[in-house]
Every structure is written in C-alpha cells, then in structure tokens.
N, C-alpha and C. Protein backbone atom coordinates (compact mmCIF):
# COMPACT_ATOMS: atom_id res chain seq x y z
N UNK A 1 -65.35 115.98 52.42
CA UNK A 1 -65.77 115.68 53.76
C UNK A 1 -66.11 116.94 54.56
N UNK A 2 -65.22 118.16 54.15
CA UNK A 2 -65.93 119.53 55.30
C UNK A 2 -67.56 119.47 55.04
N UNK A 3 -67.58 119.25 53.94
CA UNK A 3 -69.03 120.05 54.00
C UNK A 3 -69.72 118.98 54.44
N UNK A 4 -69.66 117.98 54.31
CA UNK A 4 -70.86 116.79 55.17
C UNK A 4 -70.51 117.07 56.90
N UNK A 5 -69.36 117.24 56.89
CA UNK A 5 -69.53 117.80 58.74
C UNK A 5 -70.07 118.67 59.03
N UNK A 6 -69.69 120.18 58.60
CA UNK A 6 -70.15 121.11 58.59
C UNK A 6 -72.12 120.97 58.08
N UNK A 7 -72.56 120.56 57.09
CA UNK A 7 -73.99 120.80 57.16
C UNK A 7 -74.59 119.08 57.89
N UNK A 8 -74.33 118.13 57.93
CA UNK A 8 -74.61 117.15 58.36
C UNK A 8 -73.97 116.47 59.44
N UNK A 9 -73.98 117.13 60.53
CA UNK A 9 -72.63 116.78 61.74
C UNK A 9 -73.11 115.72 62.56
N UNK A 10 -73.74 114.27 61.54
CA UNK A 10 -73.96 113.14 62.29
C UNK A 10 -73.00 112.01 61.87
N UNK A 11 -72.90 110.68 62.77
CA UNK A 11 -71.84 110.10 62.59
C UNK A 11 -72.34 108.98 61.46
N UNK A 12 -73.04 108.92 61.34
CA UNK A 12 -73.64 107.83 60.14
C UNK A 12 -73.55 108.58 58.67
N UNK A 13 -73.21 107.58 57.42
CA UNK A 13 -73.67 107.81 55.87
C UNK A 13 -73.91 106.50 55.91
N UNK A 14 -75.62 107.00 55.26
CA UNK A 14 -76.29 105.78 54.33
C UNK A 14 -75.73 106.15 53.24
N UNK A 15 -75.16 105.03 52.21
CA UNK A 15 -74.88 104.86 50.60
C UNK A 15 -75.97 103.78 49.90
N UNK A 16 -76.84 104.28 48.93
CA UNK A 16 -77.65 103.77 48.25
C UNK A 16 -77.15 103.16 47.35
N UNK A 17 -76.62 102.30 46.53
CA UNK A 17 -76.13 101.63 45.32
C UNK A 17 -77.22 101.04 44.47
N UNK A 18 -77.28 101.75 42.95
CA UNK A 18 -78.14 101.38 42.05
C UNK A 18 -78.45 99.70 41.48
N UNK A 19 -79.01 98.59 42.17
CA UNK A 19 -78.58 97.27 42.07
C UNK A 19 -78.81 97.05 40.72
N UNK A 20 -79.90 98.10 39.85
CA UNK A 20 -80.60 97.01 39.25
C UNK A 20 -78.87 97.51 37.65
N UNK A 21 -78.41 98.27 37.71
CA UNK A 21 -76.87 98.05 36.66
C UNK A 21 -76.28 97.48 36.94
N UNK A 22 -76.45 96.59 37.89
CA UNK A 22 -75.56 95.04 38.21
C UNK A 22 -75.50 94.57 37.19
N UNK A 23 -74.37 93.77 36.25
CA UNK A 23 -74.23 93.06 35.26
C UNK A 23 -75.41 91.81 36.19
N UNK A 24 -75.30 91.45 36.97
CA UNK A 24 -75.79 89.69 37.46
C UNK A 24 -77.18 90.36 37.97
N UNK A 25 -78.12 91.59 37.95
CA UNK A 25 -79.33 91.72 38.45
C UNK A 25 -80.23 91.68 36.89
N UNK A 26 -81.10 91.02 37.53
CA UNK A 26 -81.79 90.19 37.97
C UNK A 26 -81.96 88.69 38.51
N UNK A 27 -80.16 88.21 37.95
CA UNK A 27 -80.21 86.53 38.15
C UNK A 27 -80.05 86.58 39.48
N UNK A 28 -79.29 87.67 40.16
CA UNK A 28 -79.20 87.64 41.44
C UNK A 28 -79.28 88.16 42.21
N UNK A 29 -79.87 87.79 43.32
CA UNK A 29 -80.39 88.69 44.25
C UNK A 29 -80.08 90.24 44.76
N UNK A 30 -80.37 91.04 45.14
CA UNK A 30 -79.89 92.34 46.15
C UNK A 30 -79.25 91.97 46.91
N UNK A 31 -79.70 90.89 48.09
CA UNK A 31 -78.86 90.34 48.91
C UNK A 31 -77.84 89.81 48.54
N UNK A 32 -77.78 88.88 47.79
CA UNK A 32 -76.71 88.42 47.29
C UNK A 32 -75.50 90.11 46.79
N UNK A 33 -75.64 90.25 45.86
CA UNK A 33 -75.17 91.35 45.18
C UNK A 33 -74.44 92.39 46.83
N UNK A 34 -74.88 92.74 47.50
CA UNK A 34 -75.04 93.81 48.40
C UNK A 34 -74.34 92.63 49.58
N UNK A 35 -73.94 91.27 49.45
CA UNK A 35 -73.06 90.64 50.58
C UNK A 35 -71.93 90.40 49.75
N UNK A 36 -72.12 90.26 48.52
CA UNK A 36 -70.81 90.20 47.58
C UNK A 36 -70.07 91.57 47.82
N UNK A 37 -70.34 92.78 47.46
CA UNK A 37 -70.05 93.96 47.62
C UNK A 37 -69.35 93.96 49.62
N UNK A 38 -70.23 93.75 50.37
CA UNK A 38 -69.47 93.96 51.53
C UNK A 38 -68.24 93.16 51.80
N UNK A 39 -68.23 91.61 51.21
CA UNK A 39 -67.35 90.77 51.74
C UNK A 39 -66.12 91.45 51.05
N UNK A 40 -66.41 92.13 49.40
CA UNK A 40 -64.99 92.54 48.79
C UNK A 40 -64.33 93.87 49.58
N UNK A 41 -65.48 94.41 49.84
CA UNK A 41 -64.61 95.70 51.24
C UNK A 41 -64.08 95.15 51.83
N UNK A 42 -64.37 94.59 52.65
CA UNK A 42 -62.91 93.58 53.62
C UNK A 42 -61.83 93.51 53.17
N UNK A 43 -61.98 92.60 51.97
CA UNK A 43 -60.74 92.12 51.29
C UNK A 43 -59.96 93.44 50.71
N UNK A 44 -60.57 94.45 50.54
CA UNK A 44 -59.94 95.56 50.26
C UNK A 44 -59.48 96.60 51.40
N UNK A 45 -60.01 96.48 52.77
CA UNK A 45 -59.52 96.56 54.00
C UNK A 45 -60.45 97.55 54.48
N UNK A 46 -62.01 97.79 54.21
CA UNK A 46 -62.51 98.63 54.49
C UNK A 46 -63.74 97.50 54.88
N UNK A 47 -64.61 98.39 56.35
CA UNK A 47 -65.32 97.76 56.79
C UNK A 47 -66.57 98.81 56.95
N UNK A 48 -67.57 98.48 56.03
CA UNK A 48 -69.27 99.02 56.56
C UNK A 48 -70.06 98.23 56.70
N UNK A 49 -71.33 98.33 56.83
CA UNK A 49 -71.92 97.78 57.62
C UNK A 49 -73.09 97.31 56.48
N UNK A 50 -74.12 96.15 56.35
CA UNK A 50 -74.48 95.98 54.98
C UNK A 50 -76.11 96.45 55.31
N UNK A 51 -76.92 97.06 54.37
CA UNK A 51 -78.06 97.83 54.90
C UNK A 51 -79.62 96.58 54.91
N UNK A 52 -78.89 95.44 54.70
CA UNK A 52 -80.07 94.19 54.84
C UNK A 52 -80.16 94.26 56.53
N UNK A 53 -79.02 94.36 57.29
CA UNK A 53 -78.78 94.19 58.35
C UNK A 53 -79.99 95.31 59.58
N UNK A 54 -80.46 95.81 58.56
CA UNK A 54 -81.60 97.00 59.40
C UNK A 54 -82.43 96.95 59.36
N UNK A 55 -82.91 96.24 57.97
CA UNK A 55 -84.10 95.87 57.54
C UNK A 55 -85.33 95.59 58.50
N UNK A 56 -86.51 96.26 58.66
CA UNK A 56 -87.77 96.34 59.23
C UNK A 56 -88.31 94.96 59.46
N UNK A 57 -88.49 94.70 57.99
CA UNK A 57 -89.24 93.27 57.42
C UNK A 57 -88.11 92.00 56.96
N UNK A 58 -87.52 91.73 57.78
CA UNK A 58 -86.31 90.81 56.99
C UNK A 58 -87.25 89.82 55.89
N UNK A 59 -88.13 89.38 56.32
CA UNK A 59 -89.01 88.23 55.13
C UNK A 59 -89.47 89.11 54.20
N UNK A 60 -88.89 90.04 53.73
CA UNK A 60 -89.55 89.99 52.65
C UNK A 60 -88.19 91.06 51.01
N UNK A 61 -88.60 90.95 49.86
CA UNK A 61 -87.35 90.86 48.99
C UNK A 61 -87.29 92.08 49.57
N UNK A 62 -85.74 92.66 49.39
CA UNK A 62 -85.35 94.00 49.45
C UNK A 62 -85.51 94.63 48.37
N UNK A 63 -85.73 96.09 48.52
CA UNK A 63 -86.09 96.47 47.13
C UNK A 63 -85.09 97.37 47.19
N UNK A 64 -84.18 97.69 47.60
CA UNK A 64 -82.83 98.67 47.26
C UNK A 64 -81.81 97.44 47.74
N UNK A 65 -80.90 98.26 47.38
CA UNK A 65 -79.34 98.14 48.17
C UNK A 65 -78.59 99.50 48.85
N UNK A 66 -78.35 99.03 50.32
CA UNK A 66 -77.52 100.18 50.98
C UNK A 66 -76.46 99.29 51.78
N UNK A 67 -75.75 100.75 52.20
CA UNK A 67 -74.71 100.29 52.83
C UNK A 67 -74.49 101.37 54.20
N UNK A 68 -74.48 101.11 55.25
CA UNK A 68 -74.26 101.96 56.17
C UNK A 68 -72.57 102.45 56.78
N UNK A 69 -71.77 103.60 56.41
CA UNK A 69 -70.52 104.08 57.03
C UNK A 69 -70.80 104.84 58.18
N UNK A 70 -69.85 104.74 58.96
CA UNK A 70 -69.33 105.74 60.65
C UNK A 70 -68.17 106.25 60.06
N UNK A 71 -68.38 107.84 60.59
CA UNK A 71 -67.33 108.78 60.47
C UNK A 71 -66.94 109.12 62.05
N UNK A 72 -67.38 108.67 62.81
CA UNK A 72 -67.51 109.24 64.60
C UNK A 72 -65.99 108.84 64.81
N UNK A 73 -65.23 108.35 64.54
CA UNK A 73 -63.52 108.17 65.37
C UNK A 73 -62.85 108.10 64.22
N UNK A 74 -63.27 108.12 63.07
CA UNK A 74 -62.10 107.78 61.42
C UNK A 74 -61.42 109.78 60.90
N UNK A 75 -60.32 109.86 61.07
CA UNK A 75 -60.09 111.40 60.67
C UNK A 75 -60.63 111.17 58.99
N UNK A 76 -60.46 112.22 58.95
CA UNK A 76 -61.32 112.68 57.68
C UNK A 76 -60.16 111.99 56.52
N UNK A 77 -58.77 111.71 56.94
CA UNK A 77 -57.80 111.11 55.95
C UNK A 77 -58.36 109.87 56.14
N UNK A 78 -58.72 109.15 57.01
CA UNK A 78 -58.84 107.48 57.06
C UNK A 78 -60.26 107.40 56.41
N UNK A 79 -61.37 108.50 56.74
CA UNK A 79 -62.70 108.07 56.17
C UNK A 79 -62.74 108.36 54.46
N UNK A 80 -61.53 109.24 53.79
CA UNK A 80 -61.67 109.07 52.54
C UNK A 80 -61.13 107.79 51.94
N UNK A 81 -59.86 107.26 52.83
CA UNK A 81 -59.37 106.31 52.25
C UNK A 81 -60.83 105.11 52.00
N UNK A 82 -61.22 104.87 53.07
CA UNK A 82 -62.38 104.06 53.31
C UNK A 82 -63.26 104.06 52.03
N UNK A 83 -63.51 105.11 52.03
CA UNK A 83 -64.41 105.29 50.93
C UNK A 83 -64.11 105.21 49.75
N UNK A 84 -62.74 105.47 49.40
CA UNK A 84 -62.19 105.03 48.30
C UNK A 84 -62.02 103.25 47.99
N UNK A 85 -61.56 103.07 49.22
CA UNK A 85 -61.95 101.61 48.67
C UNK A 85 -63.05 100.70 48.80
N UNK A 86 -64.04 101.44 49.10
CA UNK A 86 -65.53 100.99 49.21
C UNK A 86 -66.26 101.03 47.66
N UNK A 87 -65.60 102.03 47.22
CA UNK A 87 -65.80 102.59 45.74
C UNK A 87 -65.30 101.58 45.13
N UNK A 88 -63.55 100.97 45.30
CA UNK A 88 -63.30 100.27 44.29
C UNK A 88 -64.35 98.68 44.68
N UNK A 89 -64.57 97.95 46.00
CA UNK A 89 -65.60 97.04 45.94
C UNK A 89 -66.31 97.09 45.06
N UNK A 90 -67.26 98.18 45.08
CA UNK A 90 -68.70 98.63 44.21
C UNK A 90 -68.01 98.03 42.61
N UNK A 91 -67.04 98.70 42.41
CA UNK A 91 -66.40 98.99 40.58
C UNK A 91 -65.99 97.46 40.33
N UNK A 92 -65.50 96.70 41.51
CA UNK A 92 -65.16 95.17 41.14
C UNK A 92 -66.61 94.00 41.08
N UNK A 93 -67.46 94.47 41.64
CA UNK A 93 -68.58 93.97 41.51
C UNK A 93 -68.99 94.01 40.48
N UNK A 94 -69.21 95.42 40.18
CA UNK A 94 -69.82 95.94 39.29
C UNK A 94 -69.01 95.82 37.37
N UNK A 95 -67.72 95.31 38.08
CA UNK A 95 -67.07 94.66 36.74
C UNK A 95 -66.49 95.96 36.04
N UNK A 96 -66.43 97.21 36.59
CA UNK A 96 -66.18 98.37 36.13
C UNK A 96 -64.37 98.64 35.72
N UNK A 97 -63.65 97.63 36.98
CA UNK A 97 -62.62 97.82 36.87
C UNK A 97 -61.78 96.75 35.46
C-alpha cells in the first residue's frame, strides 16, 4: 500500500479481473460472473463497488470485468484486510479455493 499512496495519492482502485478463466465463461455472463463475485465479498465482509455500475452504454454486452475500491477513510490495515478478502471472493468464484 505505501507505494500506491505515495505514487498514486487518489482515493479510488479500479481492479480488472480476467473473466474469460472463469470456469462458467462463456455459459455465463460478465455480469452475471462480476455480481456473483460482488455478492460473495459481502458475505466475506468486504464491500466494493461492481464496475457494470459505471458503465457508459449499459445496453450493450460488457466486454471486461471490474471492480471499483476506496482507500479515502480505510487505514492501510483495514484496506489490506479488504483486499484480502476480495481476493478470496475472486478464488471462490473462480473455484481456486
């Protein structure tokens, strides 16, 4: 975390997630995939924000998956925890675990 403050001292991280090594991509959607992934952060007690939610063109398919985090009020102990369990979401999706 120093060094993303130190060279990047904004309160936002975009996280890109590779959809298409989804075991379930192609049967299922980005969206899908990328609301599965946010709802299991919750359940794992971490909350970001899902990157369909920004989307320019909502009608039309997404062609990535992101996820938007705030570091602006989380100390740098709470924003790793976060991220750690944002990671394990991704790995339970992703069937890794």
């Amino acid at each position: 975390m120093p060094a993303v403050l130190r060279f990047l001292p904004f309160i936002l991280l975009w996280l890109k997630v590779d959809h298409s090594k989804h075991p379930e991509y192609p049967r299922r959607s980005i969206e899908e995939l990328e609301e599965e992934i946010f709802l299991q952060g919750i359940s794992n007690g971490v909350l970001c924000t899902r990157g369909a939610w920004f989307r320019t063109e909502p009608n039309t398919p997404a062609s990535g998956m992101f996820f938007r985090t705030t570091f602006a009020s989380a100390s740098e102990e709470a924003m790793a925890t976060a991220i750690q369990r944002l990671g394990q979401a991704i790995r339970q999706s992703y069937r890794i675990e």
